[in-house]
N, C-alpha and C. Protein backbone atom coordinates (compact mmCIF):
# COMPACT_ATOMS: atom_id res chain seq x y z
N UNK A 1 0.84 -1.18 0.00
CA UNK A 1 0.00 0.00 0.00
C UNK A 1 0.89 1.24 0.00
N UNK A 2 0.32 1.95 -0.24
CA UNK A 2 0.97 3.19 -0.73
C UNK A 2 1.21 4.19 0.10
N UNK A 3 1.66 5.40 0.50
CA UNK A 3 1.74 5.99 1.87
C UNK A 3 0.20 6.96 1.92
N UNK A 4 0.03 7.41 0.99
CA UNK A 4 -1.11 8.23 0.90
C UNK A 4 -2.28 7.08 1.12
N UNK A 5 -2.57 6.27 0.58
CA UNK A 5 -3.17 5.17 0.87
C UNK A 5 -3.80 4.81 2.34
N UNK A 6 -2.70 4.65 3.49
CA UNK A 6 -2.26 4.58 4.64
C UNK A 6 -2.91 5.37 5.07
N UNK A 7 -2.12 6.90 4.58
CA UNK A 7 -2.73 8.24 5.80
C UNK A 7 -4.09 8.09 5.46
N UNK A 8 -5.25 8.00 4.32
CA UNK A 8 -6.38 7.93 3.79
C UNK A 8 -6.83 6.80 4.86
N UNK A 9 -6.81 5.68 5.38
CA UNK A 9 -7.58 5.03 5.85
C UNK A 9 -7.36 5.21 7.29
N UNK A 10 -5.81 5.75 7.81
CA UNK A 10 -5.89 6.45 9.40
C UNK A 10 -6.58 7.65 9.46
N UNK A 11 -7.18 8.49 8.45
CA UNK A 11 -7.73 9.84 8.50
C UNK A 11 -9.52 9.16 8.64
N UNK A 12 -9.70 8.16 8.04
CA UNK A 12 -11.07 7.62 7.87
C UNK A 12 -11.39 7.27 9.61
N UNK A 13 -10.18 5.99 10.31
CA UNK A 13 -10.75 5.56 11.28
C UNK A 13 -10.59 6.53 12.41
N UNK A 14 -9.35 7.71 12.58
CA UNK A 14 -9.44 9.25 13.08
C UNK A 14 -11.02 10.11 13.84
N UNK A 15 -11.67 10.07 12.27
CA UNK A 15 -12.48 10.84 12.02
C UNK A 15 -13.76 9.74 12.56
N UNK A 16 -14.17 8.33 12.54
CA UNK A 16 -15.17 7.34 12.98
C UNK A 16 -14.68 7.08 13.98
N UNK A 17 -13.87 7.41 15.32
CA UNK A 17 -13.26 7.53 16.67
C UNK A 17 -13.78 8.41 17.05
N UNK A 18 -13.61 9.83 16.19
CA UNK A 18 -14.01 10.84 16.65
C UNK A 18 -15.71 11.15 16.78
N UNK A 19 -16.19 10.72 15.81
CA UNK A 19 -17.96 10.70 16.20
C UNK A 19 -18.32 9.97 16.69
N UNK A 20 -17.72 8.94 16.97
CA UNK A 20 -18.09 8.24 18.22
C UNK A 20 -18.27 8.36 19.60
N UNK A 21 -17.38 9.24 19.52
CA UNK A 21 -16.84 9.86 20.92
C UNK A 21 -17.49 10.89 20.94
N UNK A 22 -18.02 11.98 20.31
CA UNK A 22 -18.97 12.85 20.10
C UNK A 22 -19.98 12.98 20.25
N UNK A 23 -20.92 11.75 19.65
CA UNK A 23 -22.10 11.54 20.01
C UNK A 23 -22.10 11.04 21.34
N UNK A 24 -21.39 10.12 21.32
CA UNK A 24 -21.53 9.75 23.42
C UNK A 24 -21.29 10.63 24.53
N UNK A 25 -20.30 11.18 24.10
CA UNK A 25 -19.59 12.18 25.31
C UNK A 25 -20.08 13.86 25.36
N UNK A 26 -19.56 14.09 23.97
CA UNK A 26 -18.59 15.56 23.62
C UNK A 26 -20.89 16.41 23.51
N UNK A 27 -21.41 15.79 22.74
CA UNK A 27 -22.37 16.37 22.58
C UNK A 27 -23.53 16.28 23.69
N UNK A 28 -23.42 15.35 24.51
CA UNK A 28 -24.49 15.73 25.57
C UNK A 28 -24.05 16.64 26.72
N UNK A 29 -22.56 16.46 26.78
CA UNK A 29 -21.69 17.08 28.19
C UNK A 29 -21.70 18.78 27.49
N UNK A 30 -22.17 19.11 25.97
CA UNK A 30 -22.39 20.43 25.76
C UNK A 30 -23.70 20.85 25.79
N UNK A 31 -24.14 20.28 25.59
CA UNK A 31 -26.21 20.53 25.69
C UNK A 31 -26.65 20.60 27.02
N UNK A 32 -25.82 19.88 28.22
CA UNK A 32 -26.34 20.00 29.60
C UNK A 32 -25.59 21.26 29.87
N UNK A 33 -24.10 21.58 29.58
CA UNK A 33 -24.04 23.00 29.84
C UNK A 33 -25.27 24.11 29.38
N UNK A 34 -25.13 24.28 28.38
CA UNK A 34 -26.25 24.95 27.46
C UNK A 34 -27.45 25.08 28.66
N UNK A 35 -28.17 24.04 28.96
CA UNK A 35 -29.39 23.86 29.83
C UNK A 35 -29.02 24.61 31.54
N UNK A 36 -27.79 23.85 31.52
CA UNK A 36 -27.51 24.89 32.84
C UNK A 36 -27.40 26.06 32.95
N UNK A 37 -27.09 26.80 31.85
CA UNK A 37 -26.73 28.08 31.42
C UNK A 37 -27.95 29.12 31.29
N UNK A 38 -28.85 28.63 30.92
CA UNK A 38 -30.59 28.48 30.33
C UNK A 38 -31.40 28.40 31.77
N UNK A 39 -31.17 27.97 31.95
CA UNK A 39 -31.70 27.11 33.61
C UNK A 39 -32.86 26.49 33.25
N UNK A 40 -32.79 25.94 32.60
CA UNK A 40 -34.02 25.35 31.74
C UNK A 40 -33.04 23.32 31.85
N UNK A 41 -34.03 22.11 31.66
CA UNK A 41 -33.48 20.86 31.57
C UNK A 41 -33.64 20.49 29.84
N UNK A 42 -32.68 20.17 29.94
CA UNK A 42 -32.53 19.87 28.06
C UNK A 42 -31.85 18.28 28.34
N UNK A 43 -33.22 17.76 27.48
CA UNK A 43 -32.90 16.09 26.77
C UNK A 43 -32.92 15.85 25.21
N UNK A 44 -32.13 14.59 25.07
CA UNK A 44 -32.68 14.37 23.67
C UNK A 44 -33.71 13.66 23.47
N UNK A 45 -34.53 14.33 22.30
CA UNK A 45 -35.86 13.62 22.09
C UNK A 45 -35.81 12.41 21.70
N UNK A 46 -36.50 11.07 21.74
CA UNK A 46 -36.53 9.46 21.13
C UNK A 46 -37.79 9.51 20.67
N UNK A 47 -38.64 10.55 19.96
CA UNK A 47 -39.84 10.82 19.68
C UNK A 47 -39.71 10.27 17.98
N UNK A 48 -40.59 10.11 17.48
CA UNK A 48 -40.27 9.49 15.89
C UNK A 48 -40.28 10.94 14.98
N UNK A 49 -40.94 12.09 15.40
CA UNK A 49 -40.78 13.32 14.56
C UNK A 49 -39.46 13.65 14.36
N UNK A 50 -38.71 13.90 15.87
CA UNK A 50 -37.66 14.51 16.24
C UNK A 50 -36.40 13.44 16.35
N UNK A 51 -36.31 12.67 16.34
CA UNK A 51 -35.40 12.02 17.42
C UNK A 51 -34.26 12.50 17.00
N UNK A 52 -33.31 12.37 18.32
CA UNK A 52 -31.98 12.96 18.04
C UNK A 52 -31.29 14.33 18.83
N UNK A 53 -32.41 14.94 18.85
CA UNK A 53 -32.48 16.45 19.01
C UNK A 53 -32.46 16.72 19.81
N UNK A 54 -32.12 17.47 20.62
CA UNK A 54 -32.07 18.16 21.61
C UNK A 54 -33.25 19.49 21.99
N UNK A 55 -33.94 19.16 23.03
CA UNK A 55 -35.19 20.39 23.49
C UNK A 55 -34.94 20.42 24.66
N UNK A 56 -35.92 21.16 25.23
CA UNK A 56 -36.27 21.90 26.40
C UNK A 56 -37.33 21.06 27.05
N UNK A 57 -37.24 20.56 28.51
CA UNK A 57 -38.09 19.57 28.89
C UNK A 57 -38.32 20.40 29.80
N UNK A 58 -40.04 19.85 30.29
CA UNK A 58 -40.70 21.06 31.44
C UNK A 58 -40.80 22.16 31.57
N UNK A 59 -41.49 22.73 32.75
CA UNK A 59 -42.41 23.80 32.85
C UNK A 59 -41.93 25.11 32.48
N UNK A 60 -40.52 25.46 32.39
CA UNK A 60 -39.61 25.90 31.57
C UNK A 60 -39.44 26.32 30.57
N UNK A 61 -40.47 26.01 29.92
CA UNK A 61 -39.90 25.77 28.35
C UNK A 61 -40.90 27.12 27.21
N UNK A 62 -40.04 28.32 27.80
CA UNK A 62 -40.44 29.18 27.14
C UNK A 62 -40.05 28.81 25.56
N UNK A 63 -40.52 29.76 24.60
CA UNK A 63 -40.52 29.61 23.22
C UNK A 63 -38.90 29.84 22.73
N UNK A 64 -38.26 31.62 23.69
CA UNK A 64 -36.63 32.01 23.11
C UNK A 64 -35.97 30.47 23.72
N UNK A 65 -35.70 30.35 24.55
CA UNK A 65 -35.08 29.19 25.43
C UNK A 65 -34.98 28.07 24.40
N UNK A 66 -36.40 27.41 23.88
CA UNK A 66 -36.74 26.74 23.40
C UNK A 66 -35.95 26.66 22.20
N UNK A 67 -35.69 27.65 21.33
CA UNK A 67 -34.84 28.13 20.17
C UNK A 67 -33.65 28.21 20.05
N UNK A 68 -33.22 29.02 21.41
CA UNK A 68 -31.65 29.19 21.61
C UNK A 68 -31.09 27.20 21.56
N UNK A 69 -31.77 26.48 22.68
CA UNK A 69 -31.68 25.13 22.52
C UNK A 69 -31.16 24.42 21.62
N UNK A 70 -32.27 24.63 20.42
CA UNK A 70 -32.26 24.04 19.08
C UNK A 70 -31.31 24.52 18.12
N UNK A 71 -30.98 26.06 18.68
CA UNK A 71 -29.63 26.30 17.30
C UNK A 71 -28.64 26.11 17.92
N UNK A 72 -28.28 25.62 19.27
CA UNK A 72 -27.47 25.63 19.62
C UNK A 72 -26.56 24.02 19.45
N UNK A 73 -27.67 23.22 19.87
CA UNK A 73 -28.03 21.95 19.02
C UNK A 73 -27.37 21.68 17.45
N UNK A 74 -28.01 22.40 16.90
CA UNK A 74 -27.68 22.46 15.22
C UNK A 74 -26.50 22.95 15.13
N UNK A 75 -25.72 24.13 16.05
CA UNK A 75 -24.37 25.05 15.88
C UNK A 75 -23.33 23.05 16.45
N UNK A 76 -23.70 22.71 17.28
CA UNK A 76 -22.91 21.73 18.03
C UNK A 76 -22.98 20.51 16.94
N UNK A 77 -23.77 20.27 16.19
CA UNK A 77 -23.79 18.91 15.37
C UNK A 77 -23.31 19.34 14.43
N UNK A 78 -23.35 20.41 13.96
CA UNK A 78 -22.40 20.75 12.59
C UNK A 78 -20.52 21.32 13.12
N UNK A 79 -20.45 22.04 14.06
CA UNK A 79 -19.12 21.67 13.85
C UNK A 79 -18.47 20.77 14.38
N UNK A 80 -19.15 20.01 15.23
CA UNK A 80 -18.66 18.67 15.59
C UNK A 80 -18.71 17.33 14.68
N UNK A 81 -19.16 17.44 13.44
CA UNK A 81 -19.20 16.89 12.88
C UNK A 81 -18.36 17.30 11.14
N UNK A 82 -19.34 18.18 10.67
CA UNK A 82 -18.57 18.72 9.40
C UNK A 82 -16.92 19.82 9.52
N UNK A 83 -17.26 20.06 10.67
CA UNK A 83 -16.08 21.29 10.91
C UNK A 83 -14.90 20.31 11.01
N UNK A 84 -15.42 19.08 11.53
CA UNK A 84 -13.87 18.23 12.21
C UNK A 84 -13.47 17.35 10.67
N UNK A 85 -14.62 17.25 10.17
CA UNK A 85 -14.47 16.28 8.65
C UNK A 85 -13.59 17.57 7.99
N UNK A 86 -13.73 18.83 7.88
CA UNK A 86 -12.98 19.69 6.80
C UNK A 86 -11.68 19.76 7.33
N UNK A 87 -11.85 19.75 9.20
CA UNK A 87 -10.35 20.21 9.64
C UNK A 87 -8.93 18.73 8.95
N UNK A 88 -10.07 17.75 8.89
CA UNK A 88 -9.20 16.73 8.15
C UNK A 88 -9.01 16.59 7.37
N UNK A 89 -10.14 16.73 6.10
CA UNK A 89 -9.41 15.74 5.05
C UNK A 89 -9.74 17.12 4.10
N UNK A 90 -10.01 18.35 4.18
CA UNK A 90 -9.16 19.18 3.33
C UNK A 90 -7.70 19.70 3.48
N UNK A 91 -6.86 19.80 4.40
CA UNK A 91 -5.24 20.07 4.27
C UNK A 91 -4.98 18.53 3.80
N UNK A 92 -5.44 17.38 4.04
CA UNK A 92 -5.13 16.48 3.49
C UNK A 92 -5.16 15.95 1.74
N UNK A 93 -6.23 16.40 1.50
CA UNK A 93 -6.88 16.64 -0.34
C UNK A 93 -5.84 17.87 -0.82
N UNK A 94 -5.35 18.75 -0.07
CA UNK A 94 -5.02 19.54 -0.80
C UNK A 94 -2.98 19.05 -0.75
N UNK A 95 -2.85 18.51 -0.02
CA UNK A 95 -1.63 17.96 0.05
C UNK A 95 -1.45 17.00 -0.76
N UNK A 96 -2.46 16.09 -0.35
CA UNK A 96 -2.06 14.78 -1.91
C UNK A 96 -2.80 15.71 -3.24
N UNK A 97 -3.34 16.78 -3.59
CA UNK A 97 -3.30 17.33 -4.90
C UNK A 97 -1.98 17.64 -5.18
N UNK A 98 -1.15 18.25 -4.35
CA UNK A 98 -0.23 19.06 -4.62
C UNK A 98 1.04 18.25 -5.22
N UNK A 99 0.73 17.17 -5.01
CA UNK A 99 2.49 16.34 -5.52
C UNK A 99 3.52 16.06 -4.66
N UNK A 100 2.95 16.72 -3.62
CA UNK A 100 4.50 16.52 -2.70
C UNK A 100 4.57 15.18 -2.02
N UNK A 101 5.61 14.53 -2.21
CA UNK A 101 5.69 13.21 -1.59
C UNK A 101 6.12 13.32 -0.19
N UNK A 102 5.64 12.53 0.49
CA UNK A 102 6.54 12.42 1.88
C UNK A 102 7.74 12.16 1.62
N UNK A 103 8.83 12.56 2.99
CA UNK A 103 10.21 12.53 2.83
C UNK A 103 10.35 11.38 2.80
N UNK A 104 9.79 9.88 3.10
CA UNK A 104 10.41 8.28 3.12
C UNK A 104 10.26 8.23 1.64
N UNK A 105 8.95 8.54 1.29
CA UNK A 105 8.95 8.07 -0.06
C UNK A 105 10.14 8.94 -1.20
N UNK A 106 10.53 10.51 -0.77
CA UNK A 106 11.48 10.68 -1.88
C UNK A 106 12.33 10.33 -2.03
N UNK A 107 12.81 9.91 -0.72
CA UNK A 107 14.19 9.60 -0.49
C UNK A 107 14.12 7.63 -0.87
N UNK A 108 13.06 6.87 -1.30
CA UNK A 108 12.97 5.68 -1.51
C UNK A 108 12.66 5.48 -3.07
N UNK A 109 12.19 6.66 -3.97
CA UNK A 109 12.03 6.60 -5.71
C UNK A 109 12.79 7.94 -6.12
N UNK A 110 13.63 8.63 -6.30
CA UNK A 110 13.78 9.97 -6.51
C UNK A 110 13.45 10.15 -8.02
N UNK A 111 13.01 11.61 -8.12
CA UNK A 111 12.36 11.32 -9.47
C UNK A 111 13.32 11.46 -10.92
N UNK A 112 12.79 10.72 -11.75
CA UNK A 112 13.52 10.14 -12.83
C UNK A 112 12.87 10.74 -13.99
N UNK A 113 13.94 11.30 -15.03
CA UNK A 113 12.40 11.57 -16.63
C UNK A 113 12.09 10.21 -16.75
N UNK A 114 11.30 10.13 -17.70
CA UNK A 114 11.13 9.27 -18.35
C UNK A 114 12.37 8.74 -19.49
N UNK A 115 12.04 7.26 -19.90
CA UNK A 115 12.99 7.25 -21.40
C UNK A 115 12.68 8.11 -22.36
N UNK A 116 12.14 8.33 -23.01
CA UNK A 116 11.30 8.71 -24.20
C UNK A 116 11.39 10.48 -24.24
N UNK A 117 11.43 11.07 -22.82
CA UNK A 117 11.70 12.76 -22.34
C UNK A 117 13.04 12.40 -22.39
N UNK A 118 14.05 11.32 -21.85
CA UNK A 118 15.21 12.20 -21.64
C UNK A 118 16.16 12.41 -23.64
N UNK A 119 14.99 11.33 -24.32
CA UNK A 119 15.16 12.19 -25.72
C UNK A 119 14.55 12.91 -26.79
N UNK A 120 13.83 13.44 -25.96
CA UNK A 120 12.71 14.90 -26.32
C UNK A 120 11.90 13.99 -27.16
N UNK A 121 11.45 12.75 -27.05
CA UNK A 121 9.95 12.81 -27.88
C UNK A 121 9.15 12.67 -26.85
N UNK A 122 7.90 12.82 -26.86
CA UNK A 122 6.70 12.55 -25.95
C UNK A 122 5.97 11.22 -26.46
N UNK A 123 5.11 11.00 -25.38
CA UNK A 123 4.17 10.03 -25.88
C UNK A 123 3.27 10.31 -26.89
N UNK A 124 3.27 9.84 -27.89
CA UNK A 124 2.21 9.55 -29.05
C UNK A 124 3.25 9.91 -30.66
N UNK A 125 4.78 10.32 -30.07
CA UNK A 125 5.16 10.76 -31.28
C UNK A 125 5.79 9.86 -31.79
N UNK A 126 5.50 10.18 -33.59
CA UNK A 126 6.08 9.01 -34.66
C UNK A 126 7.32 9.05 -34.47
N UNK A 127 8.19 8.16 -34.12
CA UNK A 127 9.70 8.36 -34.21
C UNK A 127 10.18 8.74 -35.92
N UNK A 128 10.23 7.72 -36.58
CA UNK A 128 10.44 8.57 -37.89
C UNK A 128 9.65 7.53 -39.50
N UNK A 129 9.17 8.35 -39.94
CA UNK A 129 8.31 8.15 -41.51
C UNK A 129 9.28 7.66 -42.75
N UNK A 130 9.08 6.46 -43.10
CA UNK A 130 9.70 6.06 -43.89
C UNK A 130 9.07 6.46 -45.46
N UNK A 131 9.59 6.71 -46.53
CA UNK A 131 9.33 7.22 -47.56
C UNK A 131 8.29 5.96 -48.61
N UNK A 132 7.24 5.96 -48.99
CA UNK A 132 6.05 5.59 -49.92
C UNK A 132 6.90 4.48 -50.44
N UNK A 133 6.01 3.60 -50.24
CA UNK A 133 6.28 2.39 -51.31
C UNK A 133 5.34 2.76 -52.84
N UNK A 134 6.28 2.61 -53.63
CA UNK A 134 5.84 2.57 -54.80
C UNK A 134 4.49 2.19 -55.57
N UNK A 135 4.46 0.56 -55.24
CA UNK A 135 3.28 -0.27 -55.44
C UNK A 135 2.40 0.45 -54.37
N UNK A 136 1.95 0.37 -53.51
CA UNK A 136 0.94 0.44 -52.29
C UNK A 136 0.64 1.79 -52.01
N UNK A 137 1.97 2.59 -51.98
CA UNK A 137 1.01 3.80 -51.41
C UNK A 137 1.52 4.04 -49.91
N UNK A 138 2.19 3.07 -48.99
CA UNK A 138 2.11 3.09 -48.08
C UNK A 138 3.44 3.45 -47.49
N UNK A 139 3.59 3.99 -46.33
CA UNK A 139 4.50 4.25 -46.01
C UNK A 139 5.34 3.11 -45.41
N UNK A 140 6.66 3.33 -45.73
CA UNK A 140 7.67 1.71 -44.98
C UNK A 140 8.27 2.20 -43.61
N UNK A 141 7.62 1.72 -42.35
CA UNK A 141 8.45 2.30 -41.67
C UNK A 141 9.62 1.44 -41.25
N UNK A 142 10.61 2.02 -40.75
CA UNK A 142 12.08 1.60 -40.16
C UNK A 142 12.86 1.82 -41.31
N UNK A 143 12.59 2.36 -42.07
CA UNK A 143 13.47 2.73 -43.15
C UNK A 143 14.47 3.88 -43.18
C-alpha cells in the first residue's frame, strides 16, 4: 500500500473515533451545559418526529429558550461533525493534490524523466516516416 493510501484510511478511522466519541460524550456534556446556562433541563428527544435532538423539557420551556436550545443543538452537530471532517481531510486533499511526496517516499524513488523525455519525444510521437512504397502507397516504416 501506498503511503497516501495509509494516511487515507488512518484519517477515515481518526475521524469514525471521533464521532463516536462525540455523540456519546462531547455532545451531551455540551447541551447540559447549554441547559444549565438556560436554567431550563434539556434532553434528547426518542420521539419518531424529532429524534436525536435536543429540546427543552418542562415547565420551563419558554418559546426564546426553546430556540436558543435548538440552534445551539444544530451550531454543536455541525461543527462537531462537518467542521472536524474539513479540519481533516481538506489540508489532506489539498496535500495529496499538490504532488509533494513524503520525505520516506522521496528519499525511496527519486524522481527520474522518463525514457522517451530524456530524448525529447513525448508520448504519441512518430519516431520517424519512412518514404512511400511505390506499389501500395504506403508508407515503410524503419526505413
Amino acid at each position: 500500500m501506498s503511503p497516501s493510501v495509509v494516511a487515507g484510511v488512518v484519517l477515515l478511522v481518526l475521524f469514525w473515533a471521533w464521532i463516536g466519541v462525540f455523540f456519546a460524550r462531547v455532545r451531551p456534556s455540551i447541551m447540559n451545559a447549554v441547559g444549565r446556562r438556560l436554567r431550563v433541563k434539556v434532553e434528547e428527544s426518542t420521539s419518531f418526529v424529532d429524534a436525536g435532538t435536543y429540546g427543552v423539557k418542562g415547565d420551563r420551556a419558554s418559546l426564546p429558550k426553546t430556540g436558543v436550545v435548538l440552534l445551539a443543538d444544530f451550531a454543536v452537530l455541525f461543527l462537531g461533525t462537518v467542521g472536524v471532517a474539513a479540519l481533516l481531510f481538506v489540508p489532506a486533499f489539498l496535500v495529496a493534490e499538490s504532488g509533494a511526496r513524503p520525505a520516506r517516499a522521496a528519499r525511496a524513488a527519486p524522481h527520474r524523466p522518463r525514457r522517451g523525455a530524456a530524448r525529447g519525444r513525448r508520448r504519441g510521437d512518430v519516431a520517424r516516416r519512412g518514404p512511400r512504397d511505390a506499389r501500395t502507397g504506403r508508407r515503410e516504416h524503419g526505413a
